[in-house]
Protein backbone atom coordinates (compact mmCIF):
# COMPACT_ATOMS: atom_id res chain seq x y z
CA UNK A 1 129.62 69.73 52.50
CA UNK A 2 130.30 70.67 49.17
CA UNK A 3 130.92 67.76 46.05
CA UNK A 4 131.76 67.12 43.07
CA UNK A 5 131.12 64.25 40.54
CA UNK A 6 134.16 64.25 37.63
CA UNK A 7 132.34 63.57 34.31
CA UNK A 8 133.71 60.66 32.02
CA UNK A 9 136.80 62.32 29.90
CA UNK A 10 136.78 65.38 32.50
CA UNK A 11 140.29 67.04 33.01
CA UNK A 12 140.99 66.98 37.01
CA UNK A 13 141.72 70.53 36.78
CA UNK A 14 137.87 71.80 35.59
CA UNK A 15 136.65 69.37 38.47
CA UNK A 16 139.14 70.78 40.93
CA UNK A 17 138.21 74.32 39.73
CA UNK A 18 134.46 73.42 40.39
CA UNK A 19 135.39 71.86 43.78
CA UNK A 20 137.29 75.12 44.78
CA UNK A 21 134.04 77.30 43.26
CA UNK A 22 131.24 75.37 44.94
CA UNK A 23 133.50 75.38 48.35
CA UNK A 24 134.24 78.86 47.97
CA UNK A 25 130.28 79.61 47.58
CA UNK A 26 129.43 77.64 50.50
CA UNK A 27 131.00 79.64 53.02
CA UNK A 28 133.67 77.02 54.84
CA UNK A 29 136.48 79.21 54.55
CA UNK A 30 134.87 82.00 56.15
CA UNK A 31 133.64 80.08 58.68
CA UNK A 32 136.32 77.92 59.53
CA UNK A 33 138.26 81.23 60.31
CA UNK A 34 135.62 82.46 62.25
CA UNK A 35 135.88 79.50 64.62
CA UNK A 36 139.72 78.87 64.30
CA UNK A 37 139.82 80.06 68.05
CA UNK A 38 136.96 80.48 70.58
CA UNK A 39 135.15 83.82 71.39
CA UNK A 40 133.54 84.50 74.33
CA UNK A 41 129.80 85.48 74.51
CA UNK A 42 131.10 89.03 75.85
CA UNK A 43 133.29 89.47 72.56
CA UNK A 44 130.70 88.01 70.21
CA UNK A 45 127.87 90.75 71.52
CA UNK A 46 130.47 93.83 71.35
CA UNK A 47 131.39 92.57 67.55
CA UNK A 48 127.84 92.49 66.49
CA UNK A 49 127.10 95.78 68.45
CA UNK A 50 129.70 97.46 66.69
CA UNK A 51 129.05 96.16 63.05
CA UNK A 52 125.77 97.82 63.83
CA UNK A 53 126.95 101.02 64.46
CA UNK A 54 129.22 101.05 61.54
CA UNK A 55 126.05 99.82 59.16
CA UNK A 56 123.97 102.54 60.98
CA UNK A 57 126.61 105.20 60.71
CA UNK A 58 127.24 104.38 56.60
CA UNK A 59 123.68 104.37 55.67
CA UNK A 60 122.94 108.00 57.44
CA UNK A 61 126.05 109.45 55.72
CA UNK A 62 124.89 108.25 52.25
CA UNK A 63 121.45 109.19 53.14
CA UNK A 64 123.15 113.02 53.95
CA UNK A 65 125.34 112.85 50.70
CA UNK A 66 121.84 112.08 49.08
CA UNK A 67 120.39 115.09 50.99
CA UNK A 68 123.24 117.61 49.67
CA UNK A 69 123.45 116.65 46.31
CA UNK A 70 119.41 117.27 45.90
CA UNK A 71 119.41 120.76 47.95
CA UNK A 72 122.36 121.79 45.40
CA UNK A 73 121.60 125.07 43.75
CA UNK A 74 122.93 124.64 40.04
CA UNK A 75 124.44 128.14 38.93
CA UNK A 76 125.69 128.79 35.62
């Protein structure tokens, strides 16, 4: 759980600021939406499945942008 201690002669706002920053960084909001309502197992495997082939299918179309840009034949 993310704190914060307010330094003597602090204004609230730079400690609330921090506060907001070092929740922010720890990843609660995320993944208090993530478990706002329960997934089933079933669900949970088809989302990671599926983030897979969505990784897998952007790295072998940069990889084939890479490809055509070094097989281009520069004519002048």
């Amino acid at each position: 759980m993310p704190n914060v201690i307010v330094k003597d002669n602090e204004p609230i706002d730079l400690a609330i600021r921090r506060l907001k920053r070092s929740v922010e960084r720890s990843g609660l909001p995320k993944e208090l939406r993530r478990r706002e309502f329960y997934e089933p197992p079933s669900k949970i495997k088809k989302r990671r499945i599926s983030s897979s082939k969505k990784r897998l299918h952007k790295r072998l179309s940069r990889e084939r942008l890479m490809v055509k840009r070094i097989n281009r034949i520069k004519v002048f």
